[in-house]
PDB file of N, CA and C in Angstrom:
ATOM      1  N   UNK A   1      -9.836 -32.074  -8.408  1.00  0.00           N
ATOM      2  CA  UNK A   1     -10.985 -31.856  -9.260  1.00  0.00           C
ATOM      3  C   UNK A   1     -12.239 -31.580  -8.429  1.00  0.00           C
ATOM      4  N   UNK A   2     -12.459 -32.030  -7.331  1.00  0.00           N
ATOM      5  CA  UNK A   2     -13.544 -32.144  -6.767  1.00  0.00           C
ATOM      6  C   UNK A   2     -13.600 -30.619  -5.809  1.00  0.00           C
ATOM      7  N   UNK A   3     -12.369 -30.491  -5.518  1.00  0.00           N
ATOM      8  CA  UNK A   3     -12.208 -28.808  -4.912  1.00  0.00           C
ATOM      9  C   UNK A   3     -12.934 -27.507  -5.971  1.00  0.00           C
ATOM     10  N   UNK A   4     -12.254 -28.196  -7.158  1.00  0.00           N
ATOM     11  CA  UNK A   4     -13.358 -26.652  -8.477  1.00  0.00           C
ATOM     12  C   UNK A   4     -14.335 -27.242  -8.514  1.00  0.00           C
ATOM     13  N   UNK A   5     -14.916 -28.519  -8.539  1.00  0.00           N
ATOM     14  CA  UNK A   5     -16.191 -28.330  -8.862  1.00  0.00           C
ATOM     15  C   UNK A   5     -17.199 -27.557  -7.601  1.00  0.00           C
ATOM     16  N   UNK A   6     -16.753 -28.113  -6.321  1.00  0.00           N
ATOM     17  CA  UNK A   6     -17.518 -27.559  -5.441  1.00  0.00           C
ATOM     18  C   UNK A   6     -17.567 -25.842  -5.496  1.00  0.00           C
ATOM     19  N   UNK A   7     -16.325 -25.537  -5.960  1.00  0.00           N
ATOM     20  CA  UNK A   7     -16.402 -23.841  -5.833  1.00  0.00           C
ATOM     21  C   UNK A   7     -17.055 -23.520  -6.897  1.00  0.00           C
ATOM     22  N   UNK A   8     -16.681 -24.529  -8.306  1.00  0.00           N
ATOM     23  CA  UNK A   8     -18.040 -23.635  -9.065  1.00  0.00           C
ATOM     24  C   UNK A   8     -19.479 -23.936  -8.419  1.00  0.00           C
ATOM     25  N   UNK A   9     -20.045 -25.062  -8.174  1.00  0.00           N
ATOM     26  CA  UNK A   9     -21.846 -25.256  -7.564  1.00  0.00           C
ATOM     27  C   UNK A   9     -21.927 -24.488  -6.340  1.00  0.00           C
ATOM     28  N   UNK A  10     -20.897 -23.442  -5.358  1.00  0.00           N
ATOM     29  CA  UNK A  10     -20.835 -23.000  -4.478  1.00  0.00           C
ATOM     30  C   UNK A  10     -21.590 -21.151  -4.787  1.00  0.00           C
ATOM     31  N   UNK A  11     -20.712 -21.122  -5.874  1.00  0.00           N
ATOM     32  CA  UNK A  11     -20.828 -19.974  -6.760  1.00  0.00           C
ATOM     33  C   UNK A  11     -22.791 -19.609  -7.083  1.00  0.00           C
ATOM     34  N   UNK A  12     -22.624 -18.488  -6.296  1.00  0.00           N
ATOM     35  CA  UNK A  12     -24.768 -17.562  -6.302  1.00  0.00           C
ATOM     36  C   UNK A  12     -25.063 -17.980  -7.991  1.00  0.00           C
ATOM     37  N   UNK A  13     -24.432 -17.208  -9.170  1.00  0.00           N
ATOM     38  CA  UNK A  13     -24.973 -17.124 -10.194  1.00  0.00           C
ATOM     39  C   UNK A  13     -24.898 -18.677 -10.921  1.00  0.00           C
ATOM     40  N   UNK A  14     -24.829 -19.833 -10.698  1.00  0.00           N
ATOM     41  CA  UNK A  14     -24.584 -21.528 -10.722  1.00  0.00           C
ATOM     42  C   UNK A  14     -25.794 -22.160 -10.003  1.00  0.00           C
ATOM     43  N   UNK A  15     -26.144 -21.280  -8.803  1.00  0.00           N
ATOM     44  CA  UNK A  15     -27.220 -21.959  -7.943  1.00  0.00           C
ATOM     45  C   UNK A  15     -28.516 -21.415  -8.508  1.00  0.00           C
ATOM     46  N   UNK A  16     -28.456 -19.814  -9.038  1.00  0.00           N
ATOM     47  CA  UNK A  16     -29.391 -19.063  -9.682  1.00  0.00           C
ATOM     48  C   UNK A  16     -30.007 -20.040 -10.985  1.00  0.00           C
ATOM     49  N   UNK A  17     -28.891 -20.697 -11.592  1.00  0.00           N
ATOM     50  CA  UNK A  17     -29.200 -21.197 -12.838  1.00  0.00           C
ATOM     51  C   UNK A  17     -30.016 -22.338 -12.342  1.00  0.00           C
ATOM     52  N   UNK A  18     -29.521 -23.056 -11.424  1.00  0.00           N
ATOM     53  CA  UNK A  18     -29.791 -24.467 -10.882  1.00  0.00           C
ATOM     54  C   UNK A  18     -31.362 -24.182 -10.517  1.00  0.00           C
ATOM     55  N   UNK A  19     -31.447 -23.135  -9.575  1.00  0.00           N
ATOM     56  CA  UNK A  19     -33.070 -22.975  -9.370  1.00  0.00           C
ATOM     57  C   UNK A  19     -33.939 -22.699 -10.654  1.00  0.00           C
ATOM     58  N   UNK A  20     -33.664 -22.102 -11.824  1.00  0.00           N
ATOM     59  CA  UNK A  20     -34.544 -22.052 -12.216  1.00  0.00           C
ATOM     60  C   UNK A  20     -34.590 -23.072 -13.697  1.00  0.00           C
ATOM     61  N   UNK A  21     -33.664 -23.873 -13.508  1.00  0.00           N
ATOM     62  CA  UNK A  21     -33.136 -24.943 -14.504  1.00  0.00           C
ATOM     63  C   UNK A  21     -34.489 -26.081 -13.790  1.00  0.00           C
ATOM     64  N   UNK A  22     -34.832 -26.313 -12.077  1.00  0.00           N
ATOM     65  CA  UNK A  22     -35.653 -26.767 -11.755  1.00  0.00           C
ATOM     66  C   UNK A  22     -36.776 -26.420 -11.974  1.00  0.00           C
ATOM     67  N   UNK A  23     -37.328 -25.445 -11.734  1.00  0.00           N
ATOM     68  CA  UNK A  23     -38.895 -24.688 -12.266  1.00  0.00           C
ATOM     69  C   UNK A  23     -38.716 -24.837 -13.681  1.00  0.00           C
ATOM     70  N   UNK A  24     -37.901 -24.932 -15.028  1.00  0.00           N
ATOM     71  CA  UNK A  24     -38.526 -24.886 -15.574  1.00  0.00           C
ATOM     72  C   UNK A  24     -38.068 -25.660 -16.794  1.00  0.00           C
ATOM     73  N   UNK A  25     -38.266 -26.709 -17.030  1.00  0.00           N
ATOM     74  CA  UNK A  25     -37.634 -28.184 -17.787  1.00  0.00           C
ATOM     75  C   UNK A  25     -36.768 -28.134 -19.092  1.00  0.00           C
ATOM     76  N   UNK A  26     -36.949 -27.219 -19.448  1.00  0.00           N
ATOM     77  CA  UNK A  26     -37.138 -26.764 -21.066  1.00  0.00           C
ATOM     78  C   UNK A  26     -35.552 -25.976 -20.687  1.00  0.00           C
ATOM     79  N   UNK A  27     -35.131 -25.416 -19.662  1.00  0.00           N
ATOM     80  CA  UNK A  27     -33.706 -24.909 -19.186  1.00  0.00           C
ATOM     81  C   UNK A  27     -32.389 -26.393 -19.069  1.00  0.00           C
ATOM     82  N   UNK A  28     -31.853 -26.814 -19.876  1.00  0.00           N
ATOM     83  CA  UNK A  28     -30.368 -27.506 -19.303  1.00  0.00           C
ATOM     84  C   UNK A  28     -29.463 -26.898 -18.902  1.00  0.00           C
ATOM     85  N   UNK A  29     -29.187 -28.013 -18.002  1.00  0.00           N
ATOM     86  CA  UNK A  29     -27.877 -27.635 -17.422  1.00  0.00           C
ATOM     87  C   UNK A  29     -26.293 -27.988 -18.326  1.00  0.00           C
ATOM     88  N   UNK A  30     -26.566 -29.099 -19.103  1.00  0.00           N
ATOM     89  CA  UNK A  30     -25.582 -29.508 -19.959  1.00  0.00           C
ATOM     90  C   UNK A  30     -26.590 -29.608 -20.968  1.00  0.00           C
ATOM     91  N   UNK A  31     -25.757 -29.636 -22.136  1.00  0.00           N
ATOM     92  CA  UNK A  31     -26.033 -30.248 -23.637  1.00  0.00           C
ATOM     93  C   UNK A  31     -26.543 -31.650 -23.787  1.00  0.00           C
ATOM     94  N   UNK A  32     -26.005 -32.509 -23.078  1.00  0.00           N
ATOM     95  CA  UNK A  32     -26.327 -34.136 -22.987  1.00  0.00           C
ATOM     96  C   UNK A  32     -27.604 -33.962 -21.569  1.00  0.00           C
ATOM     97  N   UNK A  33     -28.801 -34.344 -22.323  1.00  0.00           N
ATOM     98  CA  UNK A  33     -29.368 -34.831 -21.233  1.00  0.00           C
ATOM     99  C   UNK A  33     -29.636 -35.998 -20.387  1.00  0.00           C
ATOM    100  N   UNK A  34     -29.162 -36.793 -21.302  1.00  0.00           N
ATOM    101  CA  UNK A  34     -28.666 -38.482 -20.168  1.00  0.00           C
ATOM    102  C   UNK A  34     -27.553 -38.889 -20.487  1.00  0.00           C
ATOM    103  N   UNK A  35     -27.238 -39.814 -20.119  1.00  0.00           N
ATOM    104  CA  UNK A  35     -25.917 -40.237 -19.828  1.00  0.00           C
ATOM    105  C   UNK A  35     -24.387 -38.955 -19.460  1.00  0.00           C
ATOM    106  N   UNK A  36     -25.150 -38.573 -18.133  1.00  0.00           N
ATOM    107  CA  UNK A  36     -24.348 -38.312 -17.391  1.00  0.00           C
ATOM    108  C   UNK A  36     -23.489 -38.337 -17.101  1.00  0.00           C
ATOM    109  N   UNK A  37     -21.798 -38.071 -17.332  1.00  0.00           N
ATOM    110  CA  UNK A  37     -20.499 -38.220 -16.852  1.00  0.00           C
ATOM    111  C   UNK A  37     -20.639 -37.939 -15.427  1.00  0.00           C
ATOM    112  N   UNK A  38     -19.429 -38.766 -14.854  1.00  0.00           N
ATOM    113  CA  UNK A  38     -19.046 -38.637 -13.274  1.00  0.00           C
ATOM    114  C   UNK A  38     -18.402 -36.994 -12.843  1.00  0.00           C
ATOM    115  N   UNK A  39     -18.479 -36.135 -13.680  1.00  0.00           N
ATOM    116  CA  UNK A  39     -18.083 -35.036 -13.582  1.00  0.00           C
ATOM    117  C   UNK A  39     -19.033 -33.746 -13.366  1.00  0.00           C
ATOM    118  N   UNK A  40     -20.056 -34.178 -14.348  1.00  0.00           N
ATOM    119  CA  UNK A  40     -21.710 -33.960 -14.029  1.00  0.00           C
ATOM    120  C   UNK A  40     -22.723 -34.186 -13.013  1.00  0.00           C
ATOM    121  N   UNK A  41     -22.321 -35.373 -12.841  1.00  0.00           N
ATOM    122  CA  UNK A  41     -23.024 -35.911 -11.407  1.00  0.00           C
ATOM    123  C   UNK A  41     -22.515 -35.450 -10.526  1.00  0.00           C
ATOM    124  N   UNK A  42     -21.200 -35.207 -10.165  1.00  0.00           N
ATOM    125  CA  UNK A  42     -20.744 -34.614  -9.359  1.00  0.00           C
ATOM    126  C   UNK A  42     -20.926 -33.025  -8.554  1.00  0.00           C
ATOM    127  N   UNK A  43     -20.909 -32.625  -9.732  1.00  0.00           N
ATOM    128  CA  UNK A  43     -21.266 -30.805  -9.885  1.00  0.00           C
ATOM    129  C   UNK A  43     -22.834 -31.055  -9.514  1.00  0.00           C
ATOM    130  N   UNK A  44     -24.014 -31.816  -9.924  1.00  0.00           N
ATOM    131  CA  UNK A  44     -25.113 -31.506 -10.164  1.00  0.00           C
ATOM    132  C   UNK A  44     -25.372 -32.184  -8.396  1.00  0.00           C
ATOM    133  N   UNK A  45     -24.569 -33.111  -7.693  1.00  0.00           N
ATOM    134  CA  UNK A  45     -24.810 -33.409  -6.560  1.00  0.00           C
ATOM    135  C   UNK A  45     -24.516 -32.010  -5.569  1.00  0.00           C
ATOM    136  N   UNK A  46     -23.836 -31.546  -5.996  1.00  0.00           N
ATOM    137  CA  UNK A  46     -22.925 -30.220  -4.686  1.00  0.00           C
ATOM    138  C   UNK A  46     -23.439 -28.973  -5.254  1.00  0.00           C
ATOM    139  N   UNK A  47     -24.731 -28.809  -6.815  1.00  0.00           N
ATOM    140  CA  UNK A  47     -25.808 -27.868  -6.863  1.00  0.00           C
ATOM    141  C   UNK A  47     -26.578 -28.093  -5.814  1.00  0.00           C
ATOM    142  N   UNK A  48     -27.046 -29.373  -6.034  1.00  0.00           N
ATOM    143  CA  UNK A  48     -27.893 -29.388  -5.080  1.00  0.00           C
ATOM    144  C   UNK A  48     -27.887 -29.517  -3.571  1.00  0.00           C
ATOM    145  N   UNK A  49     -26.957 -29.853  -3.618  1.00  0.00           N
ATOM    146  CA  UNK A  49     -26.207 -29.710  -1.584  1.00  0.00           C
ATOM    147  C   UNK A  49     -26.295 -28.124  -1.434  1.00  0.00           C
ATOM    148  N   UNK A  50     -25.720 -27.552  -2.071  1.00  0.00           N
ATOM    149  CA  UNK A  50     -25.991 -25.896  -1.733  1.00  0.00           C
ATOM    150  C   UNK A  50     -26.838 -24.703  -2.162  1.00  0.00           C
ATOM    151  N   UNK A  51     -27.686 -25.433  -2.680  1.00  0.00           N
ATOM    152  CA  UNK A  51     -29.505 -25.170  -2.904  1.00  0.00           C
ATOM    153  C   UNK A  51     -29.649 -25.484  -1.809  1.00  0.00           C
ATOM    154  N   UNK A  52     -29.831 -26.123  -1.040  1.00  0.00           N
ATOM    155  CA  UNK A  52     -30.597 -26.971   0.129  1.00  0.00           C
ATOM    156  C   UNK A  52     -29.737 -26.022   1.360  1.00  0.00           C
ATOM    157  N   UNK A  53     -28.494 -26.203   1.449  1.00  0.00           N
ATOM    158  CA  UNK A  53     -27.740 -25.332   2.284  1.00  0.00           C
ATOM    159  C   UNK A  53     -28.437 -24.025   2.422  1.00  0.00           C
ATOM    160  N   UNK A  54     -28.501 -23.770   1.426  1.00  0.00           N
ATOM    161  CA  UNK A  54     -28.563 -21.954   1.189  1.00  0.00           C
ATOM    162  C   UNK A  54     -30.245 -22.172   1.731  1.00  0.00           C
ATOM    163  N   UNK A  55     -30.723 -22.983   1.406  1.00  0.00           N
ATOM    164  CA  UNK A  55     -32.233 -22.638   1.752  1.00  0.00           C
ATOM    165  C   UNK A  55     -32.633 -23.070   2.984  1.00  0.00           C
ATOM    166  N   UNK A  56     -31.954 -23.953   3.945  1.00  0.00           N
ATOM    167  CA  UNK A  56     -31.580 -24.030   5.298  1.00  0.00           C
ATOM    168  C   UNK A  56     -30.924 -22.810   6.022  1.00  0.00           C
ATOM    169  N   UNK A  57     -30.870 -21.989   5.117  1.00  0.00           N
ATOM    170  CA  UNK A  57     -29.729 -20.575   5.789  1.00  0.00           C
ATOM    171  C   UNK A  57     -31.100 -19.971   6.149  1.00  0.00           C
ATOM    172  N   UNK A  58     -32.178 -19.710   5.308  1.00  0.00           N
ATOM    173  CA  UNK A  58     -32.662 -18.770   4.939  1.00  0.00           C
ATOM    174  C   UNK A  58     -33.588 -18.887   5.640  1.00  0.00           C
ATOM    175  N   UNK A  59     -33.968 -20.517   6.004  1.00  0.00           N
ATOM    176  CA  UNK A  59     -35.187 -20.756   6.743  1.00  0.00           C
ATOM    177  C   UNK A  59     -34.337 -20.726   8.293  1.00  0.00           C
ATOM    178  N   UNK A  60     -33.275 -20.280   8.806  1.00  0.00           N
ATOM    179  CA  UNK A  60     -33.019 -20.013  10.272  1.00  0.00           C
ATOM    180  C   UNK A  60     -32.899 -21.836  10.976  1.00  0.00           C
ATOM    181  N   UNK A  61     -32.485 -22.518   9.859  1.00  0.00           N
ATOM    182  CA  UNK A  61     -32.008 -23.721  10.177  1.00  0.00           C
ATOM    183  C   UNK A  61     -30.706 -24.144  10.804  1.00  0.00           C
ATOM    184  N   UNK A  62     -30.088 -23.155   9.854  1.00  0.00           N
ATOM    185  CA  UNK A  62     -28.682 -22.973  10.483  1.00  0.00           C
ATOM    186  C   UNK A  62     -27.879 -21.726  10.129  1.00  0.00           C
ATOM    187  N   UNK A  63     -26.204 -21.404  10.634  1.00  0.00           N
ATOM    188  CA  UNK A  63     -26.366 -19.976  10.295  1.00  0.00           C
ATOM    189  C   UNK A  63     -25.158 -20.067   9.150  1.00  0.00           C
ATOM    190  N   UNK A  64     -24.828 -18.633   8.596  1.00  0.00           N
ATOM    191  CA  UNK A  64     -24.328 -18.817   7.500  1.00  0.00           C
ATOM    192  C   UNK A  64     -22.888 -19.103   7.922  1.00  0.00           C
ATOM    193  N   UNK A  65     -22.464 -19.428   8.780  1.00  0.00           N
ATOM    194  CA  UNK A  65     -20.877 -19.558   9.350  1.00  0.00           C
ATOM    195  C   UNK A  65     -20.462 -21.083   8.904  1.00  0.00           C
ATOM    196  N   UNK A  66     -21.595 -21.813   8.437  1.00  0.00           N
ATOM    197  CA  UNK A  66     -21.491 -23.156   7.901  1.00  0.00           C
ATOM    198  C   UNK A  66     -20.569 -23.133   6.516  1.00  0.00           C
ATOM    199  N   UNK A  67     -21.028 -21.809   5.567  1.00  0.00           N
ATOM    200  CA  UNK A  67     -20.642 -21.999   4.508  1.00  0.00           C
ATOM    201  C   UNK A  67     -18.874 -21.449   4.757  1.00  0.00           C
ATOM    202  N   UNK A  68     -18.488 -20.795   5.934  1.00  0.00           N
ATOM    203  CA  UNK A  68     -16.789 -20.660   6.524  1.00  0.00           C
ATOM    204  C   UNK A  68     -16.271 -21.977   6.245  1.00  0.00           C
ATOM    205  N   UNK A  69     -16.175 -23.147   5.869  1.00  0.00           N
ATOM    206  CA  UNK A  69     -15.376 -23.880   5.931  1.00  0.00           C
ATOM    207  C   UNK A  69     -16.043 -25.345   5.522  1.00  0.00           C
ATOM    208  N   UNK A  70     -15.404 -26.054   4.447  1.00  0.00           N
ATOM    209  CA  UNK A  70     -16.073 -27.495   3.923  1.00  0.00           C
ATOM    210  C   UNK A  70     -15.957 -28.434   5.158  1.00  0.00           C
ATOM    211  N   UNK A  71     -15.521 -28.042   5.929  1.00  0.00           N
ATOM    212  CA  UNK A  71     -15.597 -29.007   7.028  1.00  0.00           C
ATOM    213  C   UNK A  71     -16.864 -28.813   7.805  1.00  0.00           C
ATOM    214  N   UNK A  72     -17.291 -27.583   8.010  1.00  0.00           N
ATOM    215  CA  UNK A  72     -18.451 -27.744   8.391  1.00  0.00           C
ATOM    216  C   UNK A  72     -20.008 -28.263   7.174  1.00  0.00           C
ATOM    217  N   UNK A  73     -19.452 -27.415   6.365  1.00  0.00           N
ATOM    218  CA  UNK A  73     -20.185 -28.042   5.593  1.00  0.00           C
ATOM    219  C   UNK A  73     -20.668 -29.309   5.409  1.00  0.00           C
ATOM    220  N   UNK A  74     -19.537 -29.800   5.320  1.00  0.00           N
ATOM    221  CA  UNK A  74     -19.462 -31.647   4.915  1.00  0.00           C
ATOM    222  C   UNK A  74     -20.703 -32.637   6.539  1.00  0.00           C
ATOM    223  N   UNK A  75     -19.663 -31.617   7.428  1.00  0.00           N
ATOM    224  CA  UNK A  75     -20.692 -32.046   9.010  1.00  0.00           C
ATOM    225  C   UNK A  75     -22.154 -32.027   8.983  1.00  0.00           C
ATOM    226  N   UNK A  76     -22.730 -30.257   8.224  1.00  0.00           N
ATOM    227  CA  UNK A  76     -23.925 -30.284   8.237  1.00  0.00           C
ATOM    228  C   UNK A  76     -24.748 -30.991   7.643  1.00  0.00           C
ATOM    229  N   UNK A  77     -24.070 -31.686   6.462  1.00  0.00           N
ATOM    230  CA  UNK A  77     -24.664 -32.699   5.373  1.00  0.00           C
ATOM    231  C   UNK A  77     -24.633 -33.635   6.033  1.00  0.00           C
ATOM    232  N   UNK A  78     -23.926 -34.285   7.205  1.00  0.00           N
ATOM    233  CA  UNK A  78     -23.819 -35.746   7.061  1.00  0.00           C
ATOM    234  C   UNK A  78     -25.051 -35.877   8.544  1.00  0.00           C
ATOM    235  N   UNK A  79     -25.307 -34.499   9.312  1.00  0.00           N
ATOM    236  CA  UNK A  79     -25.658 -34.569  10.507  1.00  0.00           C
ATOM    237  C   UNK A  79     -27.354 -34.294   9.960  1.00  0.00           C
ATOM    238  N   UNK A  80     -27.677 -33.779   8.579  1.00  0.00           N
ATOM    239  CA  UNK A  80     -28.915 -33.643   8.020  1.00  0.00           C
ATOM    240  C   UNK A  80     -29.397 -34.754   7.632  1.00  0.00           C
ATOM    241  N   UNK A  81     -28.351 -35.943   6.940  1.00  0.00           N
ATOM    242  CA  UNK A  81     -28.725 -37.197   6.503  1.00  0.00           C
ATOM    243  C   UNK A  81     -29.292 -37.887   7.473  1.00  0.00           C
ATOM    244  N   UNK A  82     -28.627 -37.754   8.919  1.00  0.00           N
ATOM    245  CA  UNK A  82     -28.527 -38.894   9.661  1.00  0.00           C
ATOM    246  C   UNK A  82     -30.189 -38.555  10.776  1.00  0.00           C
ATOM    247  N   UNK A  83     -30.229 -36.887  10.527  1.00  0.00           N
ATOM    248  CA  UNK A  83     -31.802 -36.817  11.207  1.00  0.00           C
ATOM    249  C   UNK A  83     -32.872 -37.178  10.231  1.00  0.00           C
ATOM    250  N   UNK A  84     -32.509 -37.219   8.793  1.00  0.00           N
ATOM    251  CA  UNK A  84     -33.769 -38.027   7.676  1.00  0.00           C
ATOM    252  C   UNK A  84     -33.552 -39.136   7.979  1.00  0.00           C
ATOM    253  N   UNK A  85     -32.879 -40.637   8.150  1.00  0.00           N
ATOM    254  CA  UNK A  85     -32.800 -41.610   8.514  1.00  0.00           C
ATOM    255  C   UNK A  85     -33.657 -42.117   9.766  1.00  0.00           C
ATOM    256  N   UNK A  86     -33.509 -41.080  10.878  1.00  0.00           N
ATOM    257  CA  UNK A  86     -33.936 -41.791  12.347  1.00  0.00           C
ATOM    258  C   UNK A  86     -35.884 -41.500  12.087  1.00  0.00           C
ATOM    259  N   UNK A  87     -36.694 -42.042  12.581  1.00  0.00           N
ATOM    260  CA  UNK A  87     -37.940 -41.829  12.373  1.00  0.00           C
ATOM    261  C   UNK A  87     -38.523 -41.038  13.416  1.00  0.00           C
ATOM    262  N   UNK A  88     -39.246 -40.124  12.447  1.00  0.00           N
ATOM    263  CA  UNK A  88     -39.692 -38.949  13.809  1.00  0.00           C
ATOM    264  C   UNK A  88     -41.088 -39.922  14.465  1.00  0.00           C
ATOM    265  N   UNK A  89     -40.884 -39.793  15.843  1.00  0.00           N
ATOM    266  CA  UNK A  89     -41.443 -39.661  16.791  1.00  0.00           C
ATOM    267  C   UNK A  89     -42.321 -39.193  17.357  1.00  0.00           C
ATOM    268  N   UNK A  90     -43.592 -39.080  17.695  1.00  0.00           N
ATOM    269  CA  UNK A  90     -44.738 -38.259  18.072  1.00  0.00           C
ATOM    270  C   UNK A  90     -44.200 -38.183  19.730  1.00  0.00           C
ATOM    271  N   UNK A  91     -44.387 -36.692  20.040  1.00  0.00           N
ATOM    272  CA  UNK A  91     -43.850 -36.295  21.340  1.00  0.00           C
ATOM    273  C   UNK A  91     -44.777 -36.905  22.444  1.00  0.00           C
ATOM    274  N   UNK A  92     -44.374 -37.107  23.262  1.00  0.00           N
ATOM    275  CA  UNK A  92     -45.514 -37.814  24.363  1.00  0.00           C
ATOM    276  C   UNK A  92     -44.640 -37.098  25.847  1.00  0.00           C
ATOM    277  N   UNK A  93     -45.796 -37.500  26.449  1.00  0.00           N
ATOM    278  CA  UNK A  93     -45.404 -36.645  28.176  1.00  0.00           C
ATOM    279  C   UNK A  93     -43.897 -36.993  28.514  1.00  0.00           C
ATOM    280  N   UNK A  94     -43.569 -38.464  28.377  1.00  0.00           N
ATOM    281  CA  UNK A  94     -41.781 -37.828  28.637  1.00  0.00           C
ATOM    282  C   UNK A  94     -40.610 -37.513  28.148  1.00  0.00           C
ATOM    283  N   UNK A  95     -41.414 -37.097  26.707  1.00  0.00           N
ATOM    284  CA  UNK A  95     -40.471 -36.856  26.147  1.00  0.00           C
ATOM    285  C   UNK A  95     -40.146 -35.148  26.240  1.00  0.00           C
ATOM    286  N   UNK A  96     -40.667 -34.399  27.190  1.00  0.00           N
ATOM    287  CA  UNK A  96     -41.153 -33.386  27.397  1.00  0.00           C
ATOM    288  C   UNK A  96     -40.451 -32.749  28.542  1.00  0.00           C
ATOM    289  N   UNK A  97     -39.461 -31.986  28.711  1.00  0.00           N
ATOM    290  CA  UNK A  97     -39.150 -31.708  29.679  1.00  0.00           C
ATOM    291  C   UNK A  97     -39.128 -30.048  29.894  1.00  0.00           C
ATOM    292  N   UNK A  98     -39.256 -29.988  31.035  1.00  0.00           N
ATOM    293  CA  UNK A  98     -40.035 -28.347  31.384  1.00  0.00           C
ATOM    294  C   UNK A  98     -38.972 -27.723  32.271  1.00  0.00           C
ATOM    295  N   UNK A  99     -38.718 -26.378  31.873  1.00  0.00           N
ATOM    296  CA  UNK A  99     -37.420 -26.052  32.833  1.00  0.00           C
ATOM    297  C   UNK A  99     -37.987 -24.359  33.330  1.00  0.00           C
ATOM    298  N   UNK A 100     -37.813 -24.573  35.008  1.00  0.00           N
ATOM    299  CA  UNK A 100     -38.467 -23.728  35.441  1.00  0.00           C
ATOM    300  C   UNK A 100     -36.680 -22.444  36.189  1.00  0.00           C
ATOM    301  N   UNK A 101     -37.441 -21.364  36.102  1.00  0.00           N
ATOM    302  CA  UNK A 101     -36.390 -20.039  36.545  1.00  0.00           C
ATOM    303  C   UNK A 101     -36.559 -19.968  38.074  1.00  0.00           C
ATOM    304  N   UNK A 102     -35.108 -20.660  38.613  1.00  0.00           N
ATOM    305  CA  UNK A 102     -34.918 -20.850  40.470  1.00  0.00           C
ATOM    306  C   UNK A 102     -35.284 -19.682  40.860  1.00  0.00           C
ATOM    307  N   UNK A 103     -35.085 -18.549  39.948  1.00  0.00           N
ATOM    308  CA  UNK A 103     -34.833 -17.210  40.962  1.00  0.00           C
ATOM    309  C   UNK A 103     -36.155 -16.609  41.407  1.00  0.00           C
ATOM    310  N   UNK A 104     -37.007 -17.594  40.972  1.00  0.00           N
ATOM    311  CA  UNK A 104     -38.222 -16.667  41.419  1.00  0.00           C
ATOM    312  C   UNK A 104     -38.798 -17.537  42.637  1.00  0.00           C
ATOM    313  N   UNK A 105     -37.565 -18.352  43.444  1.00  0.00           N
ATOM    314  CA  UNK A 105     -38.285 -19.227  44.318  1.00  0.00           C
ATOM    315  C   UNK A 105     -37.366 -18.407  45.680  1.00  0.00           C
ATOM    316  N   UNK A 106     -38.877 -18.426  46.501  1.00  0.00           N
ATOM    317  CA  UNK A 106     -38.111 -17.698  48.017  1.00  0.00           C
ATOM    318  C   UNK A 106     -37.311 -18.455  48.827  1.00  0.00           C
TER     319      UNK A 106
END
């Protein structure tokens, strides 16, 4: 079950709906607007995983060879979670490293 749902929320004209189901409130995605089935949640979690994917494509985040295979996929999600978790850091002098071209040394 979880294999069709991902190929349908994978699917351009599903994500098309999804974007503008967000801009504009008055658009559902289902008939029931609360109480959510686990089948719904499901689909509406892996819209939005590949909204975000696709818009990580676009912004040169990552390349589209991600969407070749749920395994990468699944990687890029879990390796995106885990850089929102760690707390960014303000860069300071050593965190800074400078890499110079040997060949221009006599």
């Amino acid at each position: 079950m979880e294999q069709l749902i991902r190929k349908l929320a994978k699917k351009q004209y599903n994500l098309n709906i999804f974007s503008i189901a967000k801009e504009f409130p008055s658009i559902n995605l289902f008939r029931n607007t609360i109480d959510f089935s686990r089948i719904q949640m499901d689909y509406l979690m892996y819209l939005y995983f590949y909204d975000s994917l696709k818009s990580d494509i676009h912004l040169d985040k990552v390349t589209e060879r991600v969407l070749n295979s749920e395994i990468y996929e699944d990687a890029y999600y879990m390796y995106k979670n885990e850089n929102k978790k760690q707390p960014k850091s303000e860069n300071k002098k050593h965190d800074v490293f400078l890499v110079f071209d040997n060949s221009r040394k006599k």
